[in-house]
C-alpha atoms as a PDB file:
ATOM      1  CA  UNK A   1     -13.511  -0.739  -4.321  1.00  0.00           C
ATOM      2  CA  UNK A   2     -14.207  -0.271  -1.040  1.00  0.00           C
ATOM      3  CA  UNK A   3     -11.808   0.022   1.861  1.00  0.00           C
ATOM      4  CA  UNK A   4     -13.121  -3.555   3.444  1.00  0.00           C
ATOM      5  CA  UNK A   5     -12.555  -5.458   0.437  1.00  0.00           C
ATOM      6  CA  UNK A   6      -9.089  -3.666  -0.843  1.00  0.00           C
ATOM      7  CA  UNK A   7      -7.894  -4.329   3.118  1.00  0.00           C
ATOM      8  CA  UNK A   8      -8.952  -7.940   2.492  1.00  0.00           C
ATOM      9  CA  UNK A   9      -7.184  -8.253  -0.809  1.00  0.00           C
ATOM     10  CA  UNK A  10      -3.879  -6.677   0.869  1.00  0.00           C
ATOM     11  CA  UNK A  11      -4.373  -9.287   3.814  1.00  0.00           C
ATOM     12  CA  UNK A  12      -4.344 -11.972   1.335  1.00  0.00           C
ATOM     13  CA  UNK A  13      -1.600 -10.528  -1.109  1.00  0.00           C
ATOM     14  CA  UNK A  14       0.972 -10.199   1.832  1.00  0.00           C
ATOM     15  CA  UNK A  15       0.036 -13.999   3.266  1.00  0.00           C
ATOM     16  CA  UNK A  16       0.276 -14.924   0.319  1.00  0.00           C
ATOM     17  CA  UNK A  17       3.745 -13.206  -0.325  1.00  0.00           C
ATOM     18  CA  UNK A  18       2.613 -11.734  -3.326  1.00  0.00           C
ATOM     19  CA  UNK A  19       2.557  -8.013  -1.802  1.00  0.00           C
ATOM     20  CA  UNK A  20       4.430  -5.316   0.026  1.00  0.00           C
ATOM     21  CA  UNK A  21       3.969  -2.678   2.290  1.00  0.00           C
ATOM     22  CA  UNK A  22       5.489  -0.151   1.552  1.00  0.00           C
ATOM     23  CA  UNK A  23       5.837   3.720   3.457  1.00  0.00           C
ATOM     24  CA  UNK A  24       5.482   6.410   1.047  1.00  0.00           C
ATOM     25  CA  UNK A  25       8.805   7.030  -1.102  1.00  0.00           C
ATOM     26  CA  UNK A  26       9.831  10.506  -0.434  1.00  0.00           C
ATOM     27  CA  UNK A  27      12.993  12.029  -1.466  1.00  0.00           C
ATOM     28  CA  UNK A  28      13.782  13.474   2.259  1.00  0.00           C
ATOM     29  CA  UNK A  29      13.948   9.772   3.356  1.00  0.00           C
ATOM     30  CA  UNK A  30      16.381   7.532   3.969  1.00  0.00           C
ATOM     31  CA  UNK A  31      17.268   4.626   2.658  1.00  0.00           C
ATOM     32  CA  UNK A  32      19.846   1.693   2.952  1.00  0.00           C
ATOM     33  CA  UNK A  33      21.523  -1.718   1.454  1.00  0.00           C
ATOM     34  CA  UNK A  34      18.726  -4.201   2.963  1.00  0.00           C
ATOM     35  CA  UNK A  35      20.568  -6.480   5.304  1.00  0.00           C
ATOM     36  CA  UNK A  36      18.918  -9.879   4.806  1.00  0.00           C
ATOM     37  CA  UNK A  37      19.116  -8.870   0.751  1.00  0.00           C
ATOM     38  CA  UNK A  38      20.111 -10.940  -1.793  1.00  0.00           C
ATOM     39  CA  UNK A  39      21.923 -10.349  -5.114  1.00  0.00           C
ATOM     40  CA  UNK A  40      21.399 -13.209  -7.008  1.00  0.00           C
ATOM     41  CA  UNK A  41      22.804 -13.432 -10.728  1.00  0.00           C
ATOM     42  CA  UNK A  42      19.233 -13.159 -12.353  1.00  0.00           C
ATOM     43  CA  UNK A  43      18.857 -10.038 -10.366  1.00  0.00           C
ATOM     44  CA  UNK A  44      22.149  -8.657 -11.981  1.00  0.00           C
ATOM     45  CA  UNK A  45      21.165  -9.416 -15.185  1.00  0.00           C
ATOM     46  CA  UNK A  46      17.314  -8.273 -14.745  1.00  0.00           C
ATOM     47  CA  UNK A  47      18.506  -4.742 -13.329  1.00  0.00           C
ATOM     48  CA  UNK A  48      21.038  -4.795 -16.768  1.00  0.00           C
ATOM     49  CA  UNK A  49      18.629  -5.711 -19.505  1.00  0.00           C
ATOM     50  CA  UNK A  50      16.037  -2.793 -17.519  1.00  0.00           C
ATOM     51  CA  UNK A  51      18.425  -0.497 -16.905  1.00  0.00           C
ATOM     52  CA  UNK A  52      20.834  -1.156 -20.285  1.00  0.00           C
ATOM     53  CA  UNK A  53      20.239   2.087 -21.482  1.00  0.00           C
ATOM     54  CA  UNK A  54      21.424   4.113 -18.560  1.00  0.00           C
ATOM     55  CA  UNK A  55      24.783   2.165 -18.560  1.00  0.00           C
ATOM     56  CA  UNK A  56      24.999   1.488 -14.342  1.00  0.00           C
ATOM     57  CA  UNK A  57      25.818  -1.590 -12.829  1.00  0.00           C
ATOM     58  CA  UNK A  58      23.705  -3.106  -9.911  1.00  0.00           C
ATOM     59  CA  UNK A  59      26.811  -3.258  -7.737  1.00  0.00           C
ATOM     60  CA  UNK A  60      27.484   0.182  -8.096  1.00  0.00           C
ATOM     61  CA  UNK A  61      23.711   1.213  -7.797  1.00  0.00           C
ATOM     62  CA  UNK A  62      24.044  -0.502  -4.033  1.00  0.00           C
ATOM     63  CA  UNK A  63      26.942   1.093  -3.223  1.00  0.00           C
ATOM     64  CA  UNK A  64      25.135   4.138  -3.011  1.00  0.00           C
ATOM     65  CA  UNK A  65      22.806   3.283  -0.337  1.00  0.00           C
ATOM     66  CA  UNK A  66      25.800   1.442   2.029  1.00  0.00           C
ATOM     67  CA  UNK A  67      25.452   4.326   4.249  1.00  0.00           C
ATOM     68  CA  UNK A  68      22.819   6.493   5.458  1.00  0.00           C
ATOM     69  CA  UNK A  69      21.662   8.356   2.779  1.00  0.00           C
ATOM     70  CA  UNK A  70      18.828  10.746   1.754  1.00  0.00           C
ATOM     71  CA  UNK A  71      17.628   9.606  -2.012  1.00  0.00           C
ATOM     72  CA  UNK A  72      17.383  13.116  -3.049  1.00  0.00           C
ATOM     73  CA  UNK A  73      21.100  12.719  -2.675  1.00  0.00           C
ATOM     74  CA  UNK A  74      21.577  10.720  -5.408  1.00  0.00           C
ATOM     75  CA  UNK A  75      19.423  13.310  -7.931  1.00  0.00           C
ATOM     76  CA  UNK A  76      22.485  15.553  -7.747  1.00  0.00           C
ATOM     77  CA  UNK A  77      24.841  12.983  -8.419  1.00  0.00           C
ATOM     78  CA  UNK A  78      23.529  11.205 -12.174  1.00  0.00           C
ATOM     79  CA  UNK A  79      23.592  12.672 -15.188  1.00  0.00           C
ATOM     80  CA  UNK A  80      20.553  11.036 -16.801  1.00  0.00           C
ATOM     81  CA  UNK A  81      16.881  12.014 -15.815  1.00  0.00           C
ATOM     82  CA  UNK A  82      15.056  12.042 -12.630  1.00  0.00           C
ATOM     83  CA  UNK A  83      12.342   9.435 -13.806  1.00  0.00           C
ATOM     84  CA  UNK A  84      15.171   6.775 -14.723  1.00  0.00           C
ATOM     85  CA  UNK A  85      16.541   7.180 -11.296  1.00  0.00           C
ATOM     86  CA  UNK A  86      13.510   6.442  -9.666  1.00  0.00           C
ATOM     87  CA  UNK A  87      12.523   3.374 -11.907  1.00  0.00           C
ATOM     88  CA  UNK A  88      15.668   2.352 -10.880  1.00  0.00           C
ATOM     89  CA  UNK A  89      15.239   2.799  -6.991  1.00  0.00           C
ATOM     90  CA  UNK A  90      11.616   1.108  -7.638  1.00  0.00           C
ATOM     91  CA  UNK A  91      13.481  -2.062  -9.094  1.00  0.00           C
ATOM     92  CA  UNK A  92      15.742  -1.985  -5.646  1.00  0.00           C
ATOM     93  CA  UNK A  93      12.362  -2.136  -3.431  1.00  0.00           C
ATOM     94  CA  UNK A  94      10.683  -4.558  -5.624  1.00  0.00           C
ATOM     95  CA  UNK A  95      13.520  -6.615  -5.189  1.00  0.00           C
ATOM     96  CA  UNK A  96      14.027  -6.429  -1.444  1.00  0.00           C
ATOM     97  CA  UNK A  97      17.436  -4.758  -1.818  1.00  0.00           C
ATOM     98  CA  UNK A  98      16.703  -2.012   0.121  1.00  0.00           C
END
């Protein structure tokens, strides 16, 4: 695909609202609760039914971004594998939560 048409196809994903720009995730950045986020109960159980196996609570998962924190932060922190905590931190951006 060339860069005319995929810059058309992002134009009309993100009138649409059907797409987000995103900057590059990096671990160095950081990251907060988004302010005009919502938690709504199908979010809650969503993030559960995804995230079952890991045994966190969306609440909880928040709370870790209240303040100003670098994600690689949170790497130190959890007990289960790198990849889970990203999918998880994927489902927060997907979601508009932070």
């Amino acid at each position: 695909m060339q860069y005319e048409q995929l810059a058309s196809v992002v134009q009309h994903l993100m009138h649409w609202k059907h797409g987000k720009l995103i900057y590059p995730i990096s671990t160095k950045s950081i990251y907060r609760v988004c302010a005009t986020g919502k938690v709504q109960p199908h979010l809650v159980t969503k993030f559960n039914i995804h995230f079952d196996f890991i045994q966190l609570k969306l609440y909880d998962v928040l709370g870790w971004f209240q303040g100003a924190t670098r994600f690689e932060d949170h790497f130190e922190k959890q007990s289960f594998p790198a990849r889970d905590l990203i999918q998880v931190f994927l489902f927060l951006l997907r979601e508009d939560l932070i």
